[in-house]
PDB file of N, CA and C in Angstrom:
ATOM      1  N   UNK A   1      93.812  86.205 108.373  1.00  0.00           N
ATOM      2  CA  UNK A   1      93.818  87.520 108.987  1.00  0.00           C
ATOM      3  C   UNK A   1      92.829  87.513 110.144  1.00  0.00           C
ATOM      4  N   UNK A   2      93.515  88.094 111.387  1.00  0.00           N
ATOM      5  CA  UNK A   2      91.981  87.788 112.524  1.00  0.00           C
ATOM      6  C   UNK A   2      91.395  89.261 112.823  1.00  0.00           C
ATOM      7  N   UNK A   3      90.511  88.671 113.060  1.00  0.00           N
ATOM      8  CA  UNK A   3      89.230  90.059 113.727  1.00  0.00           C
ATOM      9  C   UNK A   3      90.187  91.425 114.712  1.00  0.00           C
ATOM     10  N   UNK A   4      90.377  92.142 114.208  1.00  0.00           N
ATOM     11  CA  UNK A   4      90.647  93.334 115.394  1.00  0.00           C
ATOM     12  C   UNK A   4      89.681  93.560 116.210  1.00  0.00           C
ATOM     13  N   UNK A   5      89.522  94.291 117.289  1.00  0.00           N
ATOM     14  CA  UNK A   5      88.319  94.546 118.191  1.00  0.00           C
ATOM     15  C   UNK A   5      89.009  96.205 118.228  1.00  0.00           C
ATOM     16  N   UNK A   6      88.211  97.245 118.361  1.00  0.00           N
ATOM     17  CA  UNK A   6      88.157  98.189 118.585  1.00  0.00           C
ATOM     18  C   UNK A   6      87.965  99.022 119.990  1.00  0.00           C
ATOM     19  N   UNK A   7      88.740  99.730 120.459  1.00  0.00           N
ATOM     20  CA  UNK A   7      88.593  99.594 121.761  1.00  0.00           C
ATOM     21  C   UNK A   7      87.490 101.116 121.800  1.00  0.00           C
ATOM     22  N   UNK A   8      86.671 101.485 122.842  1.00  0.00           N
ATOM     23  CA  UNK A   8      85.677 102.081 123.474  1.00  0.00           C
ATOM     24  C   UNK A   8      86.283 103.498 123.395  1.00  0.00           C
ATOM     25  N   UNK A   9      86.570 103.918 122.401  1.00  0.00           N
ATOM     26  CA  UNK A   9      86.707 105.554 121.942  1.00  0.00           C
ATOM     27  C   UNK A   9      88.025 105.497 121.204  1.00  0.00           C
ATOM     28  N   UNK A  10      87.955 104.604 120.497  1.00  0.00           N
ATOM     29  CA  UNK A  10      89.283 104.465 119.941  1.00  0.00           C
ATOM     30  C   UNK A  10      88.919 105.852 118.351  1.00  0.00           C
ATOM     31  N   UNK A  11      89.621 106.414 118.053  1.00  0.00           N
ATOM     32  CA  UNK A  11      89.194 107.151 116.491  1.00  0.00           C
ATOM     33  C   UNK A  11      88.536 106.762 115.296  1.00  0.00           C
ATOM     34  N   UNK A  12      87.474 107.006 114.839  1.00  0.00           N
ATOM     35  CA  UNK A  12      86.966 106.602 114.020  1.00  0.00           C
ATOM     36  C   UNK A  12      87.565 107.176 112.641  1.00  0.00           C
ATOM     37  N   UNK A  13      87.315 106.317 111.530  1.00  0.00           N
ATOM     38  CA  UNK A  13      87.884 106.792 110.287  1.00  0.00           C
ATOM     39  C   UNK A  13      86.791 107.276 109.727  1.00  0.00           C
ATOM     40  N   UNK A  14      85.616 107.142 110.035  1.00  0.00           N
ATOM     41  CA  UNK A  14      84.796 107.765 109.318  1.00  0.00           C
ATOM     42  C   UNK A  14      83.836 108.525 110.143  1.00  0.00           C
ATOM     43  N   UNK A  15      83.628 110.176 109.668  1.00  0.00           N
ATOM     44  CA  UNK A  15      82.185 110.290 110.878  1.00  0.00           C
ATOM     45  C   UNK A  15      81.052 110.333 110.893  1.00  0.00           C
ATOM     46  N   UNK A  16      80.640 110.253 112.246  1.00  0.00           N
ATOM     47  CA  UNK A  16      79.427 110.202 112.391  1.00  0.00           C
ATOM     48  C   UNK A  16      78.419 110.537 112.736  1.00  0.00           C
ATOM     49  N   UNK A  17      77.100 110.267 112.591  1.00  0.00           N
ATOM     50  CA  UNK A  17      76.285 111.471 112.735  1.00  0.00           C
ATOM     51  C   UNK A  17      75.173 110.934 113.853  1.00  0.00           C
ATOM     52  N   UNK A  18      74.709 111.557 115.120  1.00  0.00           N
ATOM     53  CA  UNK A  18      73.360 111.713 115.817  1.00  0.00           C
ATOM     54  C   UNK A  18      72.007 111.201 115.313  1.00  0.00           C
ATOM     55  N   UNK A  19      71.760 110.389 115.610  1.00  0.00           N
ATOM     56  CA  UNK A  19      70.218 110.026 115.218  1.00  0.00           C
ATOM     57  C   UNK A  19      69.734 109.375 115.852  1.00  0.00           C
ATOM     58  N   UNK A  20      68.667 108.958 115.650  1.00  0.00           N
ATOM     59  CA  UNK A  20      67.403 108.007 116.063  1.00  0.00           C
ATOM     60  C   UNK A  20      66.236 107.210 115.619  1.00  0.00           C
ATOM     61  N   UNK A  21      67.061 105.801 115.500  1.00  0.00           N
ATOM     62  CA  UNK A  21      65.649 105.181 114.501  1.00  0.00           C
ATOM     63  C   UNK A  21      66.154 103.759 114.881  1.00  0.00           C
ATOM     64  N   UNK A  22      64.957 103.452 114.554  1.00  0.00           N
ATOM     65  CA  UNK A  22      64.852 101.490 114.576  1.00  0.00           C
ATOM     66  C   UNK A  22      65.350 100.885 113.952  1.00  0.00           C
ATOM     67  N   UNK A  23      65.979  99.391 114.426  1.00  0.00           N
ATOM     68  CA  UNK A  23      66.753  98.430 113.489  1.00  0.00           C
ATOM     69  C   UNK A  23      66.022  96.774 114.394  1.00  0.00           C
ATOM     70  N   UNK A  24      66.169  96.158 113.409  1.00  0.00           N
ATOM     71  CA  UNK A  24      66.169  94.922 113.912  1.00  0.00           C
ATOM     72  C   UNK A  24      67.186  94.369 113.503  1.00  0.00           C
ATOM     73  N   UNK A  25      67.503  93.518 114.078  1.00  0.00           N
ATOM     74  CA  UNK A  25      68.836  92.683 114.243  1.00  0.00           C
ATOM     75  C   UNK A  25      68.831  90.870 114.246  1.00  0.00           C
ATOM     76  N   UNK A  26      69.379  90.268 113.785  1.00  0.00           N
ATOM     77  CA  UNK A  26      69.391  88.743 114.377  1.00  0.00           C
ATOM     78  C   UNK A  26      71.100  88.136 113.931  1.00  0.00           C
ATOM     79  N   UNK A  27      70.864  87.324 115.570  1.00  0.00           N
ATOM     80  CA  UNK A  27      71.936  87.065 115.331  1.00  0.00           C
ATOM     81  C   UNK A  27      71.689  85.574 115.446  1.00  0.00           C
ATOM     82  N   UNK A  28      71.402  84.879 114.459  1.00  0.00           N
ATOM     83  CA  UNK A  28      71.770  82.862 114.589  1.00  0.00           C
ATOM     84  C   UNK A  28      70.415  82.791 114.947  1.00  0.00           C
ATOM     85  N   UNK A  29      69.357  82.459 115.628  1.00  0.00           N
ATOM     86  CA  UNK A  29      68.551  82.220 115.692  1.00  0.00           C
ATOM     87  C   UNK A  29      67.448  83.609 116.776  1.00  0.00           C
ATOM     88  N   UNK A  30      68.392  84.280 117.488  1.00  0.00           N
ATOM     89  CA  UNK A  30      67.798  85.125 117.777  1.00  0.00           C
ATOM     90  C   UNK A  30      67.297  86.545 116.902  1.00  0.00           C
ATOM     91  N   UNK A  31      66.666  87.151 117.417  1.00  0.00           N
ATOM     92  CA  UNK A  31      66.239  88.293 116.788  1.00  0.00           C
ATOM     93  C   UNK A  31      65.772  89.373 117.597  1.00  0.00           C
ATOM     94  N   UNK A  32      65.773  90.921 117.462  1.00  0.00           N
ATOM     95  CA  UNK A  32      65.472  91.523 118.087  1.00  0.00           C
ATOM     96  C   UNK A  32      65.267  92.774 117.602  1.00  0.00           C
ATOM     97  N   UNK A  33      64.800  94.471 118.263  1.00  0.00           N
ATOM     98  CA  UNK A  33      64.875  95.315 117.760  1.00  0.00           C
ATOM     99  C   UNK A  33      65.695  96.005 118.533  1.00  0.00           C
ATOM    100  N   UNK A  34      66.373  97.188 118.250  1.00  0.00           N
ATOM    101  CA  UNK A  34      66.989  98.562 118.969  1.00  0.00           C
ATOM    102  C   UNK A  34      66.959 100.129 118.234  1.00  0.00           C
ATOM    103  N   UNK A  35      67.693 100.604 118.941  1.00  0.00           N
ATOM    104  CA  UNK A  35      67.688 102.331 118.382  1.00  0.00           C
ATOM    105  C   UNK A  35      68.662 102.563 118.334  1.00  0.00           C
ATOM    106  N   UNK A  36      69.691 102.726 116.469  1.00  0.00           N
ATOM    107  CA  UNK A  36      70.607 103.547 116.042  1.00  0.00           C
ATOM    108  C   UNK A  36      70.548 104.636 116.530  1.00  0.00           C
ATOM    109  N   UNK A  37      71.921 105.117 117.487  1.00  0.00           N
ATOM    110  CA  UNK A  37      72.544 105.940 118.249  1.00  0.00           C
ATOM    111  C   UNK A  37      73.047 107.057 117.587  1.00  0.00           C
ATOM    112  N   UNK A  38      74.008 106.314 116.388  1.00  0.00           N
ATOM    113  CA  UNK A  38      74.721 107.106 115.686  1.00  0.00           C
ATOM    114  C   UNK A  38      75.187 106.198 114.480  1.00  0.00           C
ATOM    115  N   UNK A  39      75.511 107.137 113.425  1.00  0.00           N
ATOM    116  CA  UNK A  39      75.728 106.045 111.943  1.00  0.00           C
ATOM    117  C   UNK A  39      76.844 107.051 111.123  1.00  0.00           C
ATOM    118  N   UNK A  40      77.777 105.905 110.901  1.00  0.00           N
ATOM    119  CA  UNK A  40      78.485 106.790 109.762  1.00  0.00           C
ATOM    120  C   UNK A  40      78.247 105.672 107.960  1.00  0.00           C
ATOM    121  N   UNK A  41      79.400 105.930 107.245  1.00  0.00           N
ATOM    122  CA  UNK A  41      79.361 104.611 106.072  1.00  0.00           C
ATOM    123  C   UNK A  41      79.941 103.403 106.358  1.00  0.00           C
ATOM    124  N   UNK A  42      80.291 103.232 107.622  1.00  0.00           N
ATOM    125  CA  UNK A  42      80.921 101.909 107.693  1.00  0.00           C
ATOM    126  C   UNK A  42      80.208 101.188 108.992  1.00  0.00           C
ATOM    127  N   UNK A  43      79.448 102.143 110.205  1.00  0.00           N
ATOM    128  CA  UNK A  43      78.996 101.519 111.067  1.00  0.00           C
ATOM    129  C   UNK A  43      77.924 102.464 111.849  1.00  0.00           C
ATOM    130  N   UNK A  44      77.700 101.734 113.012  1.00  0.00           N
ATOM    131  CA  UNK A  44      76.878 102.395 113.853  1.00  0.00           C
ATOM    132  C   UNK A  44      77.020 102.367 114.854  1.00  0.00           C
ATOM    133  N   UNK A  45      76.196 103.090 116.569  1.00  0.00           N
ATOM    134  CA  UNK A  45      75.687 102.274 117.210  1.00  0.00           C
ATOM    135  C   UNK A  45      74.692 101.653 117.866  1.00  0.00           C
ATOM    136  N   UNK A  46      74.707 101.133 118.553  1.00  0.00           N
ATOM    137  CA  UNK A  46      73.273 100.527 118.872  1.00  0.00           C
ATOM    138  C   UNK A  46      73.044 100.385 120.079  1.00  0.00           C
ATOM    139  N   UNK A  47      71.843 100.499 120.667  1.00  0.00           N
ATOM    140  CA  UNK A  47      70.976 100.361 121.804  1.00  0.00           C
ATOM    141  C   UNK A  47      70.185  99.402 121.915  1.00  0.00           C
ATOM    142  N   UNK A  48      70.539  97.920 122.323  1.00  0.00           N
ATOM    143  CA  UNK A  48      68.997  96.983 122.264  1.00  0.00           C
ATOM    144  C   UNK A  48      69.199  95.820 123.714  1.00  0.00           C
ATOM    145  N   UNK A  49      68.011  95.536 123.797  1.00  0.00           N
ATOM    146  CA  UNK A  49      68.241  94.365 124.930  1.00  0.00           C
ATOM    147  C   UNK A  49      68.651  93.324 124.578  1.00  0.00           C
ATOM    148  N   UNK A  50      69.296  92.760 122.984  1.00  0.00           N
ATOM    149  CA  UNK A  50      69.501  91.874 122.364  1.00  0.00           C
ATOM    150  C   UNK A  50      70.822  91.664 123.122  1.00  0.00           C
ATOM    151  N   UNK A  51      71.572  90.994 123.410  1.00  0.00           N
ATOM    152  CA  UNK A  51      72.895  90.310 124.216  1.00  0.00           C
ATOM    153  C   UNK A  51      73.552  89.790 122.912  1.00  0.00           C
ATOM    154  N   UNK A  52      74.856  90.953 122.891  1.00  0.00           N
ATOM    155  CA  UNK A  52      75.890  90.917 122.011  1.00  0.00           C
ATOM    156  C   UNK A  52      77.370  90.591 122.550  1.00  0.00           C
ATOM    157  N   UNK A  53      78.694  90.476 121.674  1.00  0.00           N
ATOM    158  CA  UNK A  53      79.654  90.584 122.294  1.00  0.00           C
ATOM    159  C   UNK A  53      80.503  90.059 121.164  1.00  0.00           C
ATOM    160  N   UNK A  54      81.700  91.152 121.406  1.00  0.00           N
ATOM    161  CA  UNK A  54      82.525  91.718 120.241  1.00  0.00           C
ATOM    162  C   UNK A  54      82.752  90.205 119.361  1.00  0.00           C
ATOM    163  N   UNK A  55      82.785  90.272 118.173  1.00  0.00           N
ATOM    164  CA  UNK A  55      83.096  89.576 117.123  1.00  0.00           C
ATOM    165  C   UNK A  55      81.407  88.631 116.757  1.00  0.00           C
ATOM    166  N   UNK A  56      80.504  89.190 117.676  1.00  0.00           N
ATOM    167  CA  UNK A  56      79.421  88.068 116.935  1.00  0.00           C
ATOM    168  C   UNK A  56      78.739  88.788 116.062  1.00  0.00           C
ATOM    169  N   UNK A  57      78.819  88.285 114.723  1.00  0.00           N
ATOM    170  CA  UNK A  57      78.094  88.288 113.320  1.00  0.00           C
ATOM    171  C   UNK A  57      76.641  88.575 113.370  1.00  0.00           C
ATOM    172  N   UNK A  58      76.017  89.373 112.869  1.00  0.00           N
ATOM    173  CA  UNK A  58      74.804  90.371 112.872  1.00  0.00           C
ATOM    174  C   UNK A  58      74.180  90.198 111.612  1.00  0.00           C
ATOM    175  N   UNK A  59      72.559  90.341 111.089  1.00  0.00           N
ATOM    176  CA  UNK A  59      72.171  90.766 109.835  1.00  0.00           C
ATOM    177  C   UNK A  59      71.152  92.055 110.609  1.00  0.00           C
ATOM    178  N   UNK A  60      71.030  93.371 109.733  1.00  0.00           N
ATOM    179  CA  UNK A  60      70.345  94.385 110.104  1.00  0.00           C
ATOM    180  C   UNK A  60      69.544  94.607 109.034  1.00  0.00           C
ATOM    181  N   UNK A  61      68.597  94.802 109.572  1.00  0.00           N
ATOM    182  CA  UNK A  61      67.577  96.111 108.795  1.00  0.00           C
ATOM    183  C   UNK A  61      67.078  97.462 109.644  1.00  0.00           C
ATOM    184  N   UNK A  62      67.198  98.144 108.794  1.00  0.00           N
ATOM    185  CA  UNK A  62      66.677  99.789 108.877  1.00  0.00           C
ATOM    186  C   UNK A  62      65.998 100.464 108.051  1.00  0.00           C
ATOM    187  N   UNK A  63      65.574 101.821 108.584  1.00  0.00           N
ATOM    188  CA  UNK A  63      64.982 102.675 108.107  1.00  0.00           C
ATOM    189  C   UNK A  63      65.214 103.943 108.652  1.00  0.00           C
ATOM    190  N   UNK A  64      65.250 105.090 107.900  1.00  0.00           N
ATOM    191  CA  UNK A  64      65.213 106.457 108.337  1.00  0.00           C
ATOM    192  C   UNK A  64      63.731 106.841 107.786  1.00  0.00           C
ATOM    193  N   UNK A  65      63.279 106.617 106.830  1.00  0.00           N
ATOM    194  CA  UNK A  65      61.831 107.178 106.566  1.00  0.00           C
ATOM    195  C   UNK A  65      60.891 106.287 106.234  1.00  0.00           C
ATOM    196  N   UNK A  66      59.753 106.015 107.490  1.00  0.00           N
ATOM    197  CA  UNK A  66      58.854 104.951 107.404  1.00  0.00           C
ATOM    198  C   UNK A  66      58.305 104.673 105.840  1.00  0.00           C
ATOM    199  N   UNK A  67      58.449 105.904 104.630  1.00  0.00           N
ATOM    200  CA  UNK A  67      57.737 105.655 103.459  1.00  0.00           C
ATOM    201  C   UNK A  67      58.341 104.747 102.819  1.00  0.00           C
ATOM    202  N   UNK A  68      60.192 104.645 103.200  1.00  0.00           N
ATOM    203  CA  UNK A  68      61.134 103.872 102.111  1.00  0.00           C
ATOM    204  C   UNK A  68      61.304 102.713 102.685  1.00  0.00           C
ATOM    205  N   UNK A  69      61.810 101.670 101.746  1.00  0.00           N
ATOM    206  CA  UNK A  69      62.136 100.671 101.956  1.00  0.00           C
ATOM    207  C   UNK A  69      63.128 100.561 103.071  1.00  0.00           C
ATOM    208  N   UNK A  70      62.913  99.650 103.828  1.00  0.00           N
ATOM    209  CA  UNK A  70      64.501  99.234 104.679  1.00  0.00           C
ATOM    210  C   UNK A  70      65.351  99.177 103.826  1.00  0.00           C
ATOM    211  N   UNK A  71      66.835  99.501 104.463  1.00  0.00           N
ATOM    212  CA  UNK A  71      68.311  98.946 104.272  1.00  0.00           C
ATOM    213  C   UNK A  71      68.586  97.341 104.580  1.00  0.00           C
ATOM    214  N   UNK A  72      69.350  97.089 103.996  1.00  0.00           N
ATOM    215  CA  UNK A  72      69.513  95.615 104.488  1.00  0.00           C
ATOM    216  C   UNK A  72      71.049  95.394 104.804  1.00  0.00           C
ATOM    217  N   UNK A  73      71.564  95.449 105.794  1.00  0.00           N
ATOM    218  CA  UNK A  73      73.248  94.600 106.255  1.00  0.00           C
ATOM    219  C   UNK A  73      73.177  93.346 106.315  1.00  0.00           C
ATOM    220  N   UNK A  74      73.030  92.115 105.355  1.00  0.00           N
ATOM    221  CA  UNK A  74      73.304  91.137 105.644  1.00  0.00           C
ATOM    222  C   UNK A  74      74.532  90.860 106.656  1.00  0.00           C
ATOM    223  N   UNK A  75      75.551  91.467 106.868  1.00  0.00           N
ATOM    224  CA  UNK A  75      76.766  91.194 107.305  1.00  0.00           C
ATOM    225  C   UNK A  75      77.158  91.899 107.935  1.00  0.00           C
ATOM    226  N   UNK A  76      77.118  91.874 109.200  1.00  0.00           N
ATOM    227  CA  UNK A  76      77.662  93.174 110.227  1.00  0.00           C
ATOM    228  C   UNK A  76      78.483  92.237 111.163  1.00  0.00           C
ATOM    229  N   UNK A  77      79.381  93.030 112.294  1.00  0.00           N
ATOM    230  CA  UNK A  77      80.541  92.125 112.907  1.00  0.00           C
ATOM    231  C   UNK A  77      80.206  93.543 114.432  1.00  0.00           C
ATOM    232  N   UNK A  78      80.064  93.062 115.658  1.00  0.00           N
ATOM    233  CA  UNK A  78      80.032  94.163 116.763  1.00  0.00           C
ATOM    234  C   UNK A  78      81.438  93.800 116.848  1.00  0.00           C
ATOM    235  N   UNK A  79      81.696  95.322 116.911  1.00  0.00           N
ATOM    236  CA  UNK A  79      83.368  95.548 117.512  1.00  0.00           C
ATOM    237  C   UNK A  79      83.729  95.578 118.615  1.00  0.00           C
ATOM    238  N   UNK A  80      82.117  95.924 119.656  1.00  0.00           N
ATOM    239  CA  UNK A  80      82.225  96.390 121.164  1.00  0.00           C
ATOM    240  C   UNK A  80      81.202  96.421 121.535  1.00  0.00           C
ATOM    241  N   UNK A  81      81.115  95.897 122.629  1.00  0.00           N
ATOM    242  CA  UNK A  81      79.678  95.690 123.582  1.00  0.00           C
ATOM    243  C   UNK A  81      80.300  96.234 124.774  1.00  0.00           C
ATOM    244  N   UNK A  82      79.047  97.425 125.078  1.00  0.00           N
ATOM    245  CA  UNK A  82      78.852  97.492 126.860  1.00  0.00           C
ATOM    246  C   UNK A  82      77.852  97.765 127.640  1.00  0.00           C
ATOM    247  N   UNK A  83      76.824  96.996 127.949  1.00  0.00           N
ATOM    248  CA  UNK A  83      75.706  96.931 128.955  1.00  0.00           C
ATOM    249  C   UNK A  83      74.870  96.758 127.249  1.00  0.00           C
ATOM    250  N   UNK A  84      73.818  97.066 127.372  1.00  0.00           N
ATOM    251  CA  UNK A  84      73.019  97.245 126.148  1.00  0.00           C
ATOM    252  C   UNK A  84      73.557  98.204 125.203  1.00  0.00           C
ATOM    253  N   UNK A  85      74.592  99.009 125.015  1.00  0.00           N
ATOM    254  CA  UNK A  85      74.951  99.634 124.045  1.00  0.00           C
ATOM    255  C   UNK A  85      76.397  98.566 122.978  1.00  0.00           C
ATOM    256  N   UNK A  86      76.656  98.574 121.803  1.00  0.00           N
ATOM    257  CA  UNK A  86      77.683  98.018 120.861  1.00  0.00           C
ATOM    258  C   UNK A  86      77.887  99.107 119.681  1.00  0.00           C
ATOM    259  N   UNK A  87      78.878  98.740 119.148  1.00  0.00           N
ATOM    260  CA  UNK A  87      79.190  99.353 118.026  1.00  0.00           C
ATOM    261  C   UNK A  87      79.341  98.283 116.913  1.00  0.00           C
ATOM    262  N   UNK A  88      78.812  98.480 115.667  1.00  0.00           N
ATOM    263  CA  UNK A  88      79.130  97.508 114.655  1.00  0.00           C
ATOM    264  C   UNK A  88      79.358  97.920 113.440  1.00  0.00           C
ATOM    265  N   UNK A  89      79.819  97.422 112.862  1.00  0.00           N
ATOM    266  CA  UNK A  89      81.024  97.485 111.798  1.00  0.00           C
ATOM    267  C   UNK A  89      80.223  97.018 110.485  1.00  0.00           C
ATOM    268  N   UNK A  90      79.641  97.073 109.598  1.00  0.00           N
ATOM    269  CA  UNK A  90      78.944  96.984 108.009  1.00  0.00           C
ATOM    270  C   UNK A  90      79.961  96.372 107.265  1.00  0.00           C
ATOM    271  N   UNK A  91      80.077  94.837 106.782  1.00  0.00           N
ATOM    272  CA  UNK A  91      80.582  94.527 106.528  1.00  0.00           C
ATOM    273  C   UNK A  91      80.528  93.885 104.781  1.00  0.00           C
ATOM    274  N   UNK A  92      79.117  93.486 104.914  1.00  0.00           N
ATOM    275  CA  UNK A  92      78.365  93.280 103.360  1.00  0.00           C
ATOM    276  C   UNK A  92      77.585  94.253 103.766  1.00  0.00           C
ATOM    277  N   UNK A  93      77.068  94.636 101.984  1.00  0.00           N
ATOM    278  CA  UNK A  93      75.859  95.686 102.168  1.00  0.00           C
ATOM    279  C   UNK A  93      75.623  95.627 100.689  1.00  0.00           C
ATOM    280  N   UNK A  94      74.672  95.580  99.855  1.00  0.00           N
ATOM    281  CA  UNK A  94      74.127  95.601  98.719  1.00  0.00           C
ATOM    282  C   UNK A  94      74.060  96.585  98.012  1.00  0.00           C
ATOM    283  N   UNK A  95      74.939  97.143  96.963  1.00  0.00           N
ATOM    284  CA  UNK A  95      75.433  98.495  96.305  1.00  0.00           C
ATOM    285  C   UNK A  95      74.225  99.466  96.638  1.00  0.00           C
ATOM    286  N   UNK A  96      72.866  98.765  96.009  1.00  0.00           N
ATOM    287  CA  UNK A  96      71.930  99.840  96.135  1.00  0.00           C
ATOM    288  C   UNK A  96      71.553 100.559  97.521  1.00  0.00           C
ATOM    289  N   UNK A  97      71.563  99.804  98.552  1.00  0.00           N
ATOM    290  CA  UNK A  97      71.243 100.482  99.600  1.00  0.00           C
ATOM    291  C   UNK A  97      72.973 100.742 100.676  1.00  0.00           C
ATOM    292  N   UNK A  98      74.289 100.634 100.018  1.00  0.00           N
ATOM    293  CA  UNK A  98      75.378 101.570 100.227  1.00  0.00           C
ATOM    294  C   UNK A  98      75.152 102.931  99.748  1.00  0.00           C
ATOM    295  N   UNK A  99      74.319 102.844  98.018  1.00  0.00           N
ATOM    296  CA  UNK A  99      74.586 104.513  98.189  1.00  0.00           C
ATOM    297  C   UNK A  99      73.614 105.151  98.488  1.00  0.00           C
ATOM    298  N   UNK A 100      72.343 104.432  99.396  1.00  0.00           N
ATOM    299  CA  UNK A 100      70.779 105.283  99.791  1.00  0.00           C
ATOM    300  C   UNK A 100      71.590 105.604 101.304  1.00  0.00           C
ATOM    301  N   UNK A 101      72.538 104.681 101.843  1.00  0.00           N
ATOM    302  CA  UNK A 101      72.871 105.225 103.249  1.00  0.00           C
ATOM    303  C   UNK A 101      74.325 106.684 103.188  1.00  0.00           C
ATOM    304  N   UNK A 102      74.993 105.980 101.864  1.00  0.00           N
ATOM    305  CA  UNK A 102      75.944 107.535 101.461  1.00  0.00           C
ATOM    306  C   UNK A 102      75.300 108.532 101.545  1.00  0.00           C
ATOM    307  N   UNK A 103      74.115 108.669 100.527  1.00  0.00           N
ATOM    308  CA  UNK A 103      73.204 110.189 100.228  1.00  0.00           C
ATOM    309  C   UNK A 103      72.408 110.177 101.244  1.00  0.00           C
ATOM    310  N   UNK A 104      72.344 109.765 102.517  1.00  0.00           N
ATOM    311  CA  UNK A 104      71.697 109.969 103.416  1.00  0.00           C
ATOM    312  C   UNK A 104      72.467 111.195 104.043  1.00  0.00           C
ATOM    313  N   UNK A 105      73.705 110.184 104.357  1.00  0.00           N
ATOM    314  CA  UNK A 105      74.776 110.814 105.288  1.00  0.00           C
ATOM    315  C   UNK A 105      74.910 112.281 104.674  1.00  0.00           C
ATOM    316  N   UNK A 106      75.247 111.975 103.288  1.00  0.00           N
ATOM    317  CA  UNK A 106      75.719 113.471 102.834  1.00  0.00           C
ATOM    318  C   UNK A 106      74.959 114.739 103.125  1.00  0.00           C
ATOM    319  N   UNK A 107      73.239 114.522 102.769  1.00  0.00           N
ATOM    320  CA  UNK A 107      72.435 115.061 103.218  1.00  0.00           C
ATOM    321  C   UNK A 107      71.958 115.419 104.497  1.00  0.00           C
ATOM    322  N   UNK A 108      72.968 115.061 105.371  1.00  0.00           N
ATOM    323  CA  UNK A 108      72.844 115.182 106.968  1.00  0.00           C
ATOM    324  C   UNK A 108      73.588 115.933 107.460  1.00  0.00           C
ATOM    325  N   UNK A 109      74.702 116.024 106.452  1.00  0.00           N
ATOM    326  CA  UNK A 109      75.761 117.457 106.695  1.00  0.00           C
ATOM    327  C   UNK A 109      77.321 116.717 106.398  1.00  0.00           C
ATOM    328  N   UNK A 110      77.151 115.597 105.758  1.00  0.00           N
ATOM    329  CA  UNK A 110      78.454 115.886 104.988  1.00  0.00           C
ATOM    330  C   UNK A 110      78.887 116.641 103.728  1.00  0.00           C
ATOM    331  N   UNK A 111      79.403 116.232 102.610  1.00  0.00           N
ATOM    332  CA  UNK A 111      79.501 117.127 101.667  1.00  0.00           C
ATOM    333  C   UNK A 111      78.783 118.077 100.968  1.00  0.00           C
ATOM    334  N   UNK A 112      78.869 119.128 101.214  1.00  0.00           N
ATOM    335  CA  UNK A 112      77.829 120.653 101.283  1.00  0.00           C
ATOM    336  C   UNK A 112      77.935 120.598  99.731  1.00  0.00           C
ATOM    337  N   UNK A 113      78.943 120.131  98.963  1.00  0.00           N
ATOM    338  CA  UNK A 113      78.687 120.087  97.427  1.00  0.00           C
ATOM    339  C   UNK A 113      77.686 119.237  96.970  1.00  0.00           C
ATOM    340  N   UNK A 114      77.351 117.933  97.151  1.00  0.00           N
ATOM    341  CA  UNK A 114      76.448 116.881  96.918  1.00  0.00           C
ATOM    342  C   UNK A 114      74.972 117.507  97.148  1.00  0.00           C
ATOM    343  N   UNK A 115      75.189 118.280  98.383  1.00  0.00           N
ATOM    344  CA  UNK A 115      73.572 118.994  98.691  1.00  0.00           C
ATOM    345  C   UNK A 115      72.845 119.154  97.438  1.00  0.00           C
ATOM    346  N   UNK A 116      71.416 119.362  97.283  1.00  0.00           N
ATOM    347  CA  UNK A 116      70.212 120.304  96.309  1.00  0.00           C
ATOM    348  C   UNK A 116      69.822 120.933  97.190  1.00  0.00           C
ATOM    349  N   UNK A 117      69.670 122.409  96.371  1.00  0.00           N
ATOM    350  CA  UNK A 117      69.323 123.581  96.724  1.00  0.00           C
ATOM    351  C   UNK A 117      68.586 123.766  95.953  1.00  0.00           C
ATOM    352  N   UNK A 118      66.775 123.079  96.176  1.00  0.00           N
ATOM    353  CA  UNK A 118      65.556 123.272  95.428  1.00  0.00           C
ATOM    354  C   UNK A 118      65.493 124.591  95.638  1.00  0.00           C
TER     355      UNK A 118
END
């Protein structure tokens, strides 16, 4: 089965949400940092001076709150590169930190049922 590439506003199946926070990235021997643009459960995007281009294989780490642990994407795939901005695609991800980035999302304004109302 080969790689699709996604074209530059093509519909997303999942949405996504506005933000701003740090990731580091490496790809093969390089490494680098940038700023998540936007994130849904399957991807993101990204802002970095790191030099990408569609189909090259990624490992990420993140954070939304300096107190918690990073996320870890061993396995990410960019769907689309243009100038310093890409989009990438979450491809492995380690159950525990799939559902710290679900209850993130939810808590950001997806499902108004999942919310607490301390």
């Amino acid at each position: 089965m080969g790689l699709s590439q996604k074209q530059i506003g093509e519909a997303r199946s999942s949405e996504r949400i506005a933000l701003q926070c740090s990731i580091v990235l490496a790809s093969g021997m390089q490494v680098g940092e940038g700023t998540i643009l936007n994130l849904s459960g399957r991807g993101c995007l990204v802002e970095s001076s790191v030099a990408v281009k569609a189909g090259d294989y990624l490992q990420l780490r993140f954070s939304f709150d300096e107190s918690e642990p990073s996320m870890r994407v061993p396995q990410a795939v960019v769907c689309w590169a243009e100038g310093p901005r890409f989009g990438v695609e979450f491809i492995g991800m380690e159950e525990k930190d799939r559902t710290r980035l679900n209850r993130f999302l939810t808590l950001q304004g997806g499902d108004p049922w999942a919310r607490r109302y301390d």
